[in-house]
Protein backbone atom coordinates (compact mmCIF):
# COMPACT_ATOMS: atom_id res chain seq x y z
CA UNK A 1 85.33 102.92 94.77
CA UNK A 2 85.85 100.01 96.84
CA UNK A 3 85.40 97.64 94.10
CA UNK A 4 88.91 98.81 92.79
CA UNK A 5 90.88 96.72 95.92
CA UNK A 6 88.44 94.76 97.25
CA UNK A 7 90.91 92.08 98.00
CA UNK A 8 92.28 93.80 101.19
CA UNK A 9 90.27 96.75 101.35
CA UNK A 10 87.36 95.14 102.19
CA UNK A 11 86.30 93.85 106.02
CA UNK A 12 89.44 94.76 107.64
CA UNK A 13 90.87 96.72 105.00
CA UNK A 14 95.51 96.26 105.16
CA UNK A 15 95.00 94.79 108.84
CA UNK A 16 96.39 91.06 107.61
CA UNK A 17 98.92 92.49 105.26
CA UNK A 18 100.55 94.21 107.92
CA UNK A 19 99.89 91.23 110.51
CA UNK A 20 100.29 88.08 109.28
CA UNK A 21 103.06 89.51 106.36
CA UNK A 22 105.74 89.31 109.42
CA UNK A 23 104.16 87.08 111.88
CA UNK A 24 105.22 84.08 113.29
CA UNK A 25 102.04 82.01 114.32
CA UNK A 26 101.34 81.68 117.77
CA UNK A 27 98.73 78.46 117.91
CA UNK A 28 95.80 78.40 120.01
CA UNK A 29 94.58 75.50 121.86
CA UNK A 30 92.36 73.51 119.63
CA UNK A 31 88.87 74.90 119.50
CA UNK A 32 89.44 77.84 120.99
CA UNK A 33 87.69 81.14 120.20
CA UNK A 34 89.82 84.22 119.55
CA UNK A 35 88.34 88.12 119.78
CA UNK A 36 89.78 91.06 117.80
CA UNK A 37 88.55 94.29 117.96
CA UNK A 38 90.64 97.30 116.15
CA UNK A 39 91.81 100.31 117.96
CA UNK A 40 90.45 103.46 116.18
CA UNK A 41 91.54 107.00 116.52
CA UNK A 42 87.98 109.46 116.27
CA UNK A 43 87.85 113.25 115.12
CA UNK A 44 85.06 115.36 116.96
CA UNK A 45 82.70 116.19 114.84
CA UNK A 46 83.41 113.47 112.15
CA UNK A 47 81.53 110.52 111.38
CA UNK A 48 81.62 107.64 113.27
CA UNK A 49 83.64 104.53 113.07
CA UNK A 50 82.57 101.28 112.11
CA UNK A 51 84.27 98.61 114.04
CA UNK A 52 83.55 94.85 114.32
CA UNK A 53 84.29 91.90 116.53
CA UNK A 54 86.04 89.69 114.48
CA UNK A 55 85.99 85.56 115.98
CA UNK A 56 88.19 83.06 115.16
CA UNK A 57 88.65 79.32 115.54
CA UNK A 58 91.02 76.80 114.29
CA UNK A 59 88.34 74.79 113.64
CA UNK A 60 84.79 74.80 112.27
CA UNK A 61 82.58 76.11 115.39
CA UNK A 62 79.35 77.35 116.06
CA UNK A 63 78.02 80.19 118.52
CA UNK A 64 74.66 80.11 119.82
CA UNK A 65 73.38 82.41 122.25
CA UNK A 66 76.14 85.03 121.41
CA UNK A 67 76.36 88.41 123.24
CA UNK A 68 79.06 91.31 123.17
CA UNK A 69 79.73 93.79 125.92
CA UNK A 70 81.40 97.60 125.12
CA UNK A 71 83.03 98.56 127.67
CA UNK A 72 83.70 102.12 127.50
CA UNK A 73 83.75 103.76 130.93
CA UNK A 74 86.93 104.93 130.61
CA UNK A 75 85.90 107.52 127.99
CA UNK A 76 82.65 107.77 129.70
CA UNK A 77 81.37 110.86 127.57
CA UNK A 78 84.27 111.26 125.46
CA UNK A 79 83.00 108.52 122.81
CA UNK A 80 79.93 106.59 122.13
CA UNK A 81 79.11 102.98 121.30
CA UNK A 82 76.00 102.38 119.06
CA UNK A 83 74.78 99.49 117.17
CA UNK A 84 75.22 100.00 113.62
CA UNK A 85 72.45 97.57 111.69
CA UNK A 86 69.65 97.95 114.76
CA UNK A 87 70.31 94.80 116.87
CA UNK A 88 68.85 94.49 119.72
CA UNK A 89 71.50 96.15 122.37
CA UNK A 90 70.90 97.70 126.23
CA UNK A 91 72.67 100.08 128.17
CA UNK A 92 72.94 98.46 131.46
CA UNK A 93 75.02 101.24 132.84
CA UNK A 94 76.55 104.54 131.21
CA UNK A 95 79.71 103.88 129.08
CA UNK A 96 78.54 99.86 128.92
CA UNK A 97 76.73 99.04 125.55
CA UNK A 98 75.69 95.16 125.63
CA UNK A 99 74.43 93.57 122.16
CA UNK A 100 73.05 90.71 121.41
CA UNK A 101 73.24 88.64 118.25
CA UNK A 102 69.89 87.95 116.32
CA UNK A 103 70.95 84.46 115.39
CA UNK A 104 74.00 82.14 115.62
CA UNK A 105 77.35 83.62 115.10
CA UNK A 106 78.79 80.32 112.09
CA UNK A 107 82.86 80.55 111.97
CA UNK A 108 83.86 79.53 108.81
CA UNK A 109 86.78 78.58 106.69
CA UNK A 110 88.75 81.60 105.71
CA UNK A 111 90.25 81.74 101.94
CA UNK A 112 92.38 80.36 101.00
CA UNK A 113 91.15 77.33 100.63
CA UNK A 114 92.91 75.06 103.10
CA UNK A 115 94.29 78.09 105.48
CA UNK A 116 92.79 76.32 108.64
CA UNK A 117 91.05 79.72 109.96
CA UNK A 118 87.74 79.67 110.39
CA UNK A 119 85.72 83.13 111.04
CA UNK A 120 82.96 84.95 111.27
CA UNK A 121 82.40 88.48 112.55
CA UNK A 122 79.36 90.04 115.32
CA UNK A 123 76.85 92.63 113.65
CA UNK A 124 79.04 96.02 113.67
CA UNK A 125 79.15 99.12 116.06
CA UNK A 126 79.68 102.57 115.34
CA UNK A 127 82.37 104.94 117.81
CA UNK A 128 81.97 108.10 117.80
CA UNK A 129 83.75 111.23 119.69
CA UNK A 130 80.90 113.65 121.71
CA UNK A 131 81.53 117.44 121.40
CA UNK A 132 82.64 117.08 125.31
CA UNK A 133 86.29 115.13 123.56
CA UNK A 134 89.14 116.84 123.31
CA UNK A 135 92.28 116.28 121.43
CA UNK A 136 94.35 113.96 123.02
CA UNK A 137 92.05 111.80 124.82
CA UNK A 138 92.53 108.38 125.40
CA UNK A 139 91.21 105.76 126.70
CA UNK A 140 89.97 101.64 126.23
CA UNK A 141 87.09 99.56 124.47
CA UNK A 142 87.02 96.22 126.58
CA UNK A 143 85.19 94.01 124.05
CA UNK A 144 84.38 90.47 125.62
CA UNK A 145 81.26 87.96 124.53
CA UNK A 146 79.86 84.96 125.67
CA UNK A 147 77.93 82.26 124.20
CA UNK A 148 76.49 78.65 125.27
CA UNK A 149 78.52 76.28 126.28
CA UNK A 150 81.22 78.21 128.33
CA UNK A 151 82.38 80.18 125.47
CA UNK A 152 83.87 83.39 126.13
CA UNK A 153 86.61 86.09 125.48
CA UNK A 154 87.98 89.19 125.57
CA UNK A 155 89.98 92.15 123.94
CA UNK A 156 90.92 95.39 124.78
CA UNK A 157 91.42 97.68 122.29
CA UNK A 158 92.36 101.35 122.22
CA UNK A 159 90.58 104.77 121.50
CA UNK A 160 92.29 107.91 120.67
CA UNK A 161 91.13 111.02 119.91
CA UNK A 162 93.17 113.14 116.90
CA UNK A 163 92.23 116.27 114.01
CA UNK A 164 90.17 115.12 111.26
CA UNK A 165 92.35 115.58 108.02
CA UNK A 166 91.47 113.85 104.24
CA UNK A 167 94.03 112.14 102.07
CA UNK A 168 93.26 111.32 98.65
CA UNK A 169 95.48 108.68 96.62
CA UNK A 170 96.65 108.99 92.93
CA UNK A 171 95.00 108.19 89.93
CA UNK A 172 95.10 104.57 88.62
CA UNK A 173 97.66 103.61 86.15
CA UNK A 174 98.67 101.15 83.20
CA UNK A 175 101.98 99.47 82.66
CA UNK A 176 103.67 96.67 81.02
CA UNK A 177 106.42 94.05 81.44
CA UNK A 178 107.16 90.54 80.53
CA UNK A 179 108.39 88.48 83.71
CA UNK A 180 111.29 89.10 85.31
CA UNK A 181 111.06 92.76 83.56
CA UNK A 182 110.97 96.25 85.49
CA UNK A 183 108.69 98.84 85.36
CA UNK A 184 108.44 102.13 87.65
CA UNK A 185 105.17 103.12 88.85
CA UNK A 186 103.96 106.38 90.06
CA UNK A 187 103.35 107.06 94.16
CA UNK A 188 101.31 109.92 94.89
CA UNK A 189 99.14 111.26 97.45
CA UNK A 190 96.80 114.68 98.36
CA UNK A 191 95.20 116.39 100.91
CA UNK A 192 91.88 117.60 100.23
CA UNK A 193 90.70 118.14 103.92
CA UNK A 194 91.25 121.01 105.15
CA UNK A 195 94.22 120.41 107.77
CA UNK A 196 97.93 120.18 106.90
CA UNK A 197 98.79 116.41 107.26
CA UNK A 198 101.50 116.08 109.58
CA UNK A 199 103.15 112.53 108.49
CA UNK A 200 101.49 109.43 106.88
CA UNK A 201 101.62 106.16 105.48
CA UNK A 202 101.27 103.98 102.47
CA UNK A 203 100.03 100.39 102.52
CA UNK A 204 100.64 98.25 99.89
CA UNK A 205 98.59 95.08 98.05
CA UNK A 206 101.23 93.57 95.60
CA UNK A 207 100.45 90.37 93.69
CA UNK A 208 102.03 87.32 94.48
CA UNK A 209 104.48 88.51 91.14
CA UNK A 210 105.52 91.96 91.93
CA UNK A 211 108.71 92.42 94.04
CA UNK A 212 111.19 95.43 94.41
CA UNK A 213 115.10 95.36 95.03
CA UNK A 214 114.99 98.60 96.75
CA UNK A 215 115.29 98.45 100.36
CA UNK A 216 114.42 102.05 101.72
CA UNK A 217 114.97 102.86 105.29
CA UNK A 218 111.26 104.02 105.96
CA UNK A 219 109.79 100.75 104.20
CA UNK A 220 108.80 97.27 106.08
CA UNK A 221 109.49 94.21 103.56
CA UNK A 222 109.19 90.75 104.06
CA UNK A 223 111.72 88.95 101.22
CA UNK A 224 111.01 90.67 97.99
CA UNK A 225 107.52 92.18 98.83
CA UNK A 226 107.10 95.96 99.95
CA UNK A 227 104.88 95.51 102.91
CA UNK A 228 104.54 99.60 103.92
CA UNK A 229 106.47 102.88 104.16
CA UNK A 230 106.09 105.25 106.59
CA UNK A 231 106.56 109.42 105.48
CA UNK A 232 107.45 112.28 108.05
CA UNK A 233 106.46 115.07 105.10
CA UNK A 234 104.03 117.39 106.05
CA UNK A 235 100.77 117.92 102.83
CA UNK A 236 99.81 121.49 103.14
CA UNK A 237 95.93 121.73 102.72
CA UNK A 238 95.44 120.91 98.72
CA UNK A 239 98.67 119.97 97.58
CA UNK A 240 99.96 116.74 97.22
CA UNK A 241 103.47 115.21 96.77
CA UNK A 242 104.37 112.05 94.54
CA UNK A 243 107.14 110.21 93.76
CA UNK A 244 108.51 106.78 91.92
CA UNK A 245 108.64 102.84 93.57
CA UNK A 246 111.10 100.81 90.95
CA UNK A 247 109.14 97.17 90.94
CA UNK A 248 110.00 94.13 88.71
CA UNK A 249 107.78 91.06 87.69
CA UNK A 250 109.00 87.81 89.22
CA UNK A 251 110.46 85.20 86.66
CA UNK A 252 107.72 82.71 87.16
CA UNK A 253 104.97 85.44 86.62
CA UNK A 254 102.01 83.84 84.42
CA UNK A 255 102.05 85.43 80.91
CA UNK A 256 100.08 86.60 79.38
CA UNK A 257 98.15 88.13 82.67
CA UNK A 258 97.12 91.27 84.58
CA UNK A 259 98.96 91.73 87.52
CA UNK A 260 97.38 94.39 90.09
CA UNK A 261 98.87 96.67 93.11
CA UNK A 262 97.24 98.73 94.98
CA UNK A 263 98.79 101.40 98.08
CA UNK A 264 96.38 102.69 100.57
CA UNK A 265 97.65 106.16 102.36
CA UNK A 266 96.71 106.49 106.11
CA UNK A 267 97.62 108.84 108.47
CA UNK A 268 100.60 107.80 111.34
CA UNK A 269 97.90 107.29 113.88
CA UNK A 270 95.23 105.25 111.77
CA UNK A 271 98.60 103.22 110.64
CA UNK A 272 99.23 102.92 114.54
CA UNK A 273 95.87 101.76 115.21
CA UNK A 274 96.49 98.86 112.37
CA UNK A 275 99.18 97.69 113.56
CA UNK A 276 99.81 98.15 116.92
CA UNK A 277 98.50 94.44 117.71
CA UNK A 278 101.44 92.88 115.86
CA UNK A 279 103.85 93.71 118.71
CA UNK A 280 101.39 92.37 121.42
CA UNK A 281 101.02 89.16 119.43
CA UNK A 282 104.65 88.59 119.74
CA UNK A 283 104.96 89.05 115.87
CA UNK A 284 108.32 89.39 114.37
CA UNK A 285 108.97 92.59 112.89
CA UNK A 286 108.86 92.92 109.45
CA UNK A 287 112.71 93.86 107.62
CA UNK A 288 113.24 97.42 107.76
CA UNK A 289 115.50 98.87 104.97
CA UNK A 290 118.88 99.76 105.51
CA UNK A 291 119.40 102.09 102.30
CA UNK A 292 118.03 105.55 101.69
CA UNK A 293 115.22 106.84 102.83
CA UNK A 294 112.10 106.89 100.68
CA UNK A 295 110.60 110.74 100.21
CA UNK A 296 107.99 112.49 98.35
CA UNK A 297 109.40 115.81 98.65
CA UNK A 298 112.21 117.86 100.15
CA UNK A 299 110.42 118.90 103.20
CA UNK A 300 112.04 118.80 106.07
CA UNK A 301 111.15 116.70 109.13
CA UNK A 302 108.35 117.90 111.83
CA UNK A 303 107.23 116.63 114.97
CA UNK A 304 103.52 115.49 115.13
CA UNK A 305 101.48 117.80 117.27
CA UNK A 306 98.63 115.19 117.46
CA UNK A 307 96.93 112.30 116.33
CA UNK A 308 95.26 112.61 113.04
CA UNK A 309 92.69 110.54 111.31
CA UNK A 310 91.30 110.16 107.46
CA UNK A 311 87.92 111.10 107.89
CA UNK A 312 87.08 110.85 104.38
CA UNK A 313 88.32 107.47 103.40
CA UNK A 314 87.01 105.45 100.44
CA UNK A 315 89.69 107.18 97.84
CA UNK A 316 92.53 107.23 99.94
CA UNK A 317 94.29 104.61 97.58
CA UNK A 318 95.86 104.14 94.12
CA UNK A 319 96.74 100.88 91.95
CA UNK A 320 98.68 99.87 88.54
CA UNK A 321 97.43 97.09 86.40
CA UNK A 322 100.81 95.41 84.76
CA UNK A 323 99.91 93.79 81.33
CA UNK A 324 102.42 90.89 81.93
CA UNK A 325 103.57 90.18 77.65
CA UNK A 326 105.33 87.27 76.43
CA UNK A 327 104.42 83.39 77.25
CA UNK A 328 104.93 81.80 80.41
CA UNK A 329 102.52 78.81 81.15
CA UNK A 330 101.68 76.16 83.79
CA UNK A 331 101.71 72.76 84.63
CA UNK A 332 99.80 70.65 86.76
CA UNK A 333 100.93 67.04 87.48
CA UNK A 334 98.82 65.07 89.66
CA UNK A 335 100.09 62.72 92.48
CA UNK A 336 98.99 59.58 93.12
CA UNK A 337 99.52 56.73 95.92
CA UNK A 338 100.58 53.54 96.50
CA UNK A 339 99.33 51.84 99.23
CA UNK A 340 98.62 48.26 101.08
CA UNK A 341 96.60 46.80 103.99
CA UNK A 342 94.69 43.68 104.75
CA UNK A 343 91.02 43.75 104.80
CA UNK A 344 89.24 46.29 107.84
CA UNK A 345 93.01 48.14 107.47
CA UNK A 346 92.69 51.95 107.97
CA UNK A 347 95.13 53.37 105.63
CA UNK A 348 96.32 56.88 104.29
CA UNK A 349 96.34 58.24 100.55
CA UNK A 350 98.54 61.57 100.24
CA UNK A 351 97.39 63.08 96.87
CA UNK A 352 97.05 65.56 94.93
CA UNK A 353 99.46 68.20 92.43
CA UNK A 354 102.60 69.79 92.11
CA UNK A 355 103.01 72.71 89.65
CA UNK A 356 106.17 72.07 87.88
CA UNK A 357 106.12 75.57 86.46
CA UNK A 358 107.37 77.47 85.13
CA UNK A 359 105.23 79.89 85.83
CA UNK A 360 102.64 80.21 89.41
CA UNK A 361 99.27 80.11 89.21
CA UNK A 362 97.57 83.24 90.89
CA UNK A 363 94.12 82.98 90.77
CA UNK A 364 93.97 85.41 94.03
CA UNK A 365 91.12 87.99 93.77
CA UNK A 366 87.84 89.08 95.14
CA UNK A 367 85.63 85.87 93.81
CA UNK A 368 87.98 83.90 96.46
CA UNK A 369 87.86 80.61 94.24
CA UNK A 370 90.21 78.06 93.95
CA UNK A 371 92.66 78.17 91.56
CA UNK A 372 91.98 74.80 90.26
CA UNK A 373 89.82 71.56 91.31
CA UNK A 374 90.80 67.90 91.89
CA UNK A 375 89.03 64.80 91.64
CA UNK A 376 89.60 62.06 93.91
CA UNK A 377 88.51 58.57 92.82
CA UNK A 378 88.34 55.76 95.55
CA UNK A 379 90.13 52.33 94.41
CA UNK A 380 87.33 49.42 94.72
CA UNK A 381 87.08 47.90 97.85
CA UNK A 382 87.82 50.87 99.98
CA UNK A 383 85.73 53.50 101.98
CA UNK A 384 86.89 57.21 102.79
CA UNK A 385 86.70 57.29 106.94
CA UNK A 386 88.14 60.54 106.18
CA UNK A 387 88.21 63.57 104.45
CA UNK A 388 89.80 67.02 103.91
CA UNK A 389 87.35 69.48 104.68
CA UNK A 390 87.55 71.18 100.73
CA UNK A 391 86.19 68.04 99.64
CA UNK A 392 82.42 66.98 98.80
CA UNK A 393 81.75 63.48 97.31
CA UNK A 394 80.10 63.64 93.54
CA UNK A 395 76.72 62.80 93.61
CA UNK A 396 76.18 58.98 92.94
CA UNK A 397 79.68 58.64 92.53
CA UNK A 398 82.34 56.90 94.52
CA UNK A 399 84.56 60.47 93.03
CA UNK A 400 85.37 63.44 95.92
CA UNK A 401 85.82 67.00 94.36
CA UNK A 402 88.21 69.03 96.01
CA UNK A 403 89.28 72.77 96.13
CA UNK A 404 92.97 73.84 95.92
CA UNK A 405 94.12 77.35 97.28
CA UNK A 406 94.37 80.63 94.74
CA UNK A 407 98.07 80.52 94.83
CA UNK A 408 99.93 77.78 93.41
CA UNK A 409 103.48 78.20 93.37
CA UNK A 410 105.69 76.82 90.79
CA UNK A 411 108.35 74.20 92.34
CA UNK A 412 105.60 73.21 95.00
CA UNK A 413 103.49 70.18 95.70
CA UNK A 414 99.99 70.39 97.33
CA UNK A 415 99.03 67.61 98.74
CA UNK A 416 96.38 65.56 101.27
CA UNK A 417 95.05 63.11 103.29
CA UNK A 418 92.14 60.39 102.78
CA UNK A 419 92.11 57.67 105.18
CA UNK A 420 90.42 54.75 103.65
CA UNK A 421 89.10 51.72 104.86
CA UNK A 422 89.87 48.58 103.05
CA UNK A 423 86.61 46.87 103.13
CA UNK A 424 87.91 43.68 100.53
CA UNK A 425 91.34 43.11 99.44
CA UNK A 426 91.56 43.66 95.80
CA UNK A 427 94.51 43.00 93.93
CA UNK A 428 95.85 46.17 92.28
CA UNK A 429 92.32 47.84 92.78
CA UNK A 430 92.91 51.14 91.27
CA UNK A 431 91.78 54.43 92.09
CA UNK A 432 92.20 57.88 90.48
CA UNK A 433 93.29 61.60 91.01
CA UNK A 434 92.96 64.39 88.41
CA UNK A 435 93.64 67.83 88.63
CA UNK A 436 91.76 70.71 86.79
CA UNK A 437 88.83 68.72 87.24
CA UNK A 438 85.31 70.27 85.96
CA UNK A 439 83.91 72.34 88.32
CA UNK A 440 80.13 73.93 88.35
CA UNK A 441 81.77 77.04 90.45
CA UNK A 442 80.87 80.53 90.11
CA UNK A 443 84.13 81.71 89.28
CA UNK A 444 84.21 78.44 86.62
CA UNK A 445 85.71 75.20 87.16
CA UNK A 446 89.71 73.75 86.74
CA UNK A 447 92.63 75.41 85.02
CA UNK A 448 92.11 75.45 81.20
CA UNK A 449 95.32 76.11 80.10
CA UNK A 450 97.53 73.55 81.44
CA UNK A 451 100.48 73.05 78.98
CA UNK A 452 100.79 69.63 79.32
CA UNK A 453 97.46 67.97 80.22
CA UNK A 454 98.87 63.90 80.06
CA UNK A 455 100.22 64.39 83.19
CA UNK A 456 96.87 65.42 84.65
CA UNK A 457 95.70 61.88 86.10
CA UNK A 458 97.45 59.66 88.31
CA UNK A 459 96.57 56.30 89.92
CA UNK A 460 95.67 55.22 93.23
CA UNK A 461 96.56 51.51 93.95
CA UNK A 462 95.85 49.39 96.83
CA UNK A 463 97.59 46.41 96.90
CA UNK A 464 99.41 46.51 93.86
CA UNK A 465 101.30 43.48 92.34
CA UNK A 466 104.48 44.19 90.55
CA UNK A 467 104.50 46.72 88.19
CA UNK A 468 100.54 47.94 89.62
CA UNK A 469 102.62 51.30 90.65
CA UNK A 470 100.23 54.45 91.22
CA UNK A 471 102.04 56.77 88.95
CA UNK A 472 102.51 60.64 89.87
CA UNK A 473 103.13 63.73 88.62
CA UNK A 474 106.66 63.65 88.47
CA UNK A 475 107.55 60.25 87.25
CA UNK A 476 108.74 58.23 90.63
CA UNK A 477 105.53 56.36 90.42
CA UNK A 478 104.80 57.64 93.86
CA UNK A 479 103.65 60.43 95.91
CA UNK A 480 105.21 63.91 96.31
CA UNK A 481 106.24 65.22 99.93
CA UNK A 482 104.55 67.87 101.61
CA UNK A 483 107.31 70.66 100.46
CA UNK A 484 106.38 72.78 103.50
CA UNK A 485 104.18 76.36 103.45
CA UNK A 486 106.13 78.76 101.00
CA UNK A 487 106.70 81.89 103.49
CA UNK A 488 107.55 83.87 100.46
CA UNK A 489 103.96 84.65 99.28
CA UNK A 490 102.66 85.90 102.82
CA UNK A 491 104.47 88.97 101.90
CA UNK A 492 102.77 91.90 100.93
CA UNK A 493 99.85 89.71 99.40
CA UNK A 494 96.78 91.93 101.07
CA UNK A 495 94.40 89.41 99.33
CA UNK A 496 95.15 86.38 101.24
CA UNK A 497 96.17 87.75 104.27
CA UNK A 498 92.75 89.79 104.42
CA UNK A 499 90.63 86.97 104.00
CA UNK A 500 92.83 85.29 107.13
CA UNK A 501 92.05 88.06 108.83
CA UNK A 502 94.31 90.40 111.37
CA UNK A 503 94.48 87.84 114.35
CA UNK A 504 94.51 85.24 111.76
CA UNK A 505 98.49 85.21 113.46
CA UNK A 506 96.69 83.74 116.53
CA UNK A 507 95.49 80.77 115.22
CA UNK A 508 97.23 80.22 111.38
CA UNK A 509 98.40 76.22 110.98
CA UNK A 510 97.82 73.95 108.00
CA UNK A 511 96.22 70.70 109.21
CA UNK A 512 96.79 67.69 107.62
CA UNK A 513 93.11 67.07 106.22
CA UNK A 514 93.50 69.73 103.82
CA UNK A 515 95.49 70.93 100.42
CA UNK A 516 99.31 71.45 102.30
CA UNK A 517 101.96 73.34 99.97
């Protein structure tokens, strides 16, 4: 069932969408190594948890010698801690479990391409509540690890113990606008467990497209985007309560497409447990409506008697596929450079693409590939010193390949760095860029449909003589200015923020070796 929203359900399911949709970034020192482990709230007599310790680096690192310590004690036979995929793990003293890693823990860029996070996660642990819990306990996980080289960290996160209840989202629907249409979709939720839920939540995953106007009192939005809604209705024990979200395609939707949302229901506490690390972080809330309040029923308003988690999740979510009609297309201009130097100069080449619309270019979804591919040809005479890391030279070619993000906004320019050596001065030596380049990717290669393809090629020249200009994308026979990250899309887009990662907040920056929007 998972398959369904795999683009935020997956690893740590709405955990970015809920993070990094209303955080400011808070920068770590460079090469640092950041933990996050996820509070969790555990029924007695349910099954257990599955949590991982998530790492994170702003730059490319690797972890040898890694080992994790649970610290528990202070639910010392209220919970257990047990490896989940047989690692080798001791038990040096009751309520400490401390694993070690099989091999070395590799953090790696994070999609989308570009983002500047780098992750990887430890093998997982399961927490589970002993029959000696009782509702209402509450205590910590300390999670720290170490590794060669001085490495090490911490986080603490918290345990709760709540009544075991079951929610069950909608069915999945079909719909149809053309951009900058409207279209109402249907919310609804059940409880098939077998305890009345006592107040819940929705999550959403909108595309990039989808916005609302509607700013209900119990939602979080950031701009246009529907981030979450909180409900205080009580769902008696198999019945379920629905109601309507009024959405509209943006104008700049790509047509014709599919555009996909998905809303994942949660009880308050698991919802708690999500996001409770956002205010910590020193995240800025997210904008709470200020017009009526969102409901699903009539019922009236009831205090929570206690913690509650889904212990049945895996169809606690519904989506809506929107056939997007009409014709909107995109174009793709490259951008080239002009530069100069003598001979043994180091000098910098800003390329790359702007989309000049009029539609964006989503190519977000669970394959993670970019949404198109540039080729970067060095001018004679020169040698790349450096590179942006979503680059790999051709083989037996002077010709780098380079992935762009999934999300390429129309108005925007995406651009980067070489810095190239001028070996020999070489008058008006002439290199190229061109976008939707051929690609042997899985998910294929560069945009097919770009509705003007001239404009896909643009020069680089180093030392150019009069009228030896490089030629861009838009016209000015130069290069394009980094336009600056467009805030807009971190909203409510579960796909990229998952793949961040929640405590991708710690660490998020674009660096200037890589595709900058």
């Amino acid at each position: 069932m998972l398959k369904h929203s795999t683009r935020w359900i997956a690893g740590l399911g709405v955990a970015g969408a809920l993070v990094a949709a209303s955080a400011t970034p808070a920068v770590a020192a460079a090469s640092a190594t950041e933990p996050y482990f996820q509070d969790a709230t555990l029924a007695v007599g349910s099954a257990p948890t599955t949590r991982t310790l998530f790492l994170y680096s702003d730059e490319p690192t690797v972890l040898t010698d890694v080992s994790v310590r649970y610290d528990y004690r202070s639910l010392a036979n209220k919970i257990t801690v047990a490896p989940a995929n047989g690692q080798p793990c001791a038990v040096p003293e009751p309520g400490v479990l401390v694993c070690t890693e099989p091999g070395d823990v590799v953090l790696h860029e994070m999609v989308p391409p570009g983002s500047g996070i780098y992750r990887n996660a430890t093998k997982q642990v399961r927490i589970a509540a002993t029959e000696d819990a009782q509702l209402g306990d509450s205590g910590d996980v300390a999670v720290s690890f170490q590794a060669a080289g001085e490495r090490r960290g911490s986080y603490t996160a918290r345990v709760r113990v709540g009544e075991g209840v079951d929610l069950a989202g909608g069915p999945f629907t079909d719909h149809a606008s053309k951009p900058g249409g409207t279209f109402t979709v249907p919310l609804a939720v059940t409880n098939v467990g077998d305890t009345t839920v006592k107040g819940f939540a929705a999550v959403f995953d909108l595309a990039y497209s989808i916005r609302t106007k509607d700013r209900f009192s119990n939602c979080l939005y950031s701009d246009d985007h529907l981030v979450s809604c909180q409900f205080d209705e009580e769902i008696p024990v198999g019945e379920g309560l629905a109601t309507t979200l009024n959405l509209e395609l943006a104008k700049d939707t790509y047509a014709p497409s599919n555009q996909s949302g998905y809303a994942q229901f949660m009880t308050t506490a698991d919802f708690e447990d999500l996001t409770r690390v956002r205010d910590a972080a020193g995240a800025r809330t997210a904008t709470r409506g200020g017009g009526p309040k969102l409901t699903l029923t009539e019922a009236p308003n009831r205090m929570r008697q206690a913690d509650q988690t889904d212990v049945g999740p895996g169809y606690d979510y519904t989506g809506w596929t929107i056939k997007t009609t009409g014709t909107n297309g995109t174009d793709l201009a490259a951008i080239g450079d002009t530069l100069k130097g003598g001979a043994g100069a180091v000098v910098t080449a800003t390329v790359g693409f702007r989309n000049n619309g009029p539609a964006t270019l989503d190519k977000v979804n669970e394959d993670y590939e970019a949404a198109t591919h540039v080729d970067v040809e060095l001018p004679p005479g020169t040698t790349a010193v450096e590179v942006p890391d979503s680059c790999t030279l051709r083989q037996g070619t002077r010709t780098y390949l380079c992935g762009s993000e999934m999300l390429l906004v129309a108005g925007r320019a995406y651009t980067m760095e070489f810095r190239l050596r001028i070996d020999k001065v070489i008058s008006n030596a002439r290199g190229a860029v061109r976008v939707n380049a051929p690609c042997e990717c899985p998910g294929g290669g560069g945009f097919a449909d770009d509705i003007t393809p001239a404009n896909d090629r643009a020069l680089i020249v180093v030392n150019a003589v009069s009228g030896g200009g490089a030629g861009g994308g838009d016209g000015d026979g130069g290069s394009l200015p980094i336009t600056g990250s467009p805030t807009g899309l971190i909203a409510g887009l579960g796909a990229l923020l998952l793949v961040v990662g929640v405590g991708g907040y710690l660490l998020a920056r674009r660096r200037t070796t890589r595709f900058s929007a």
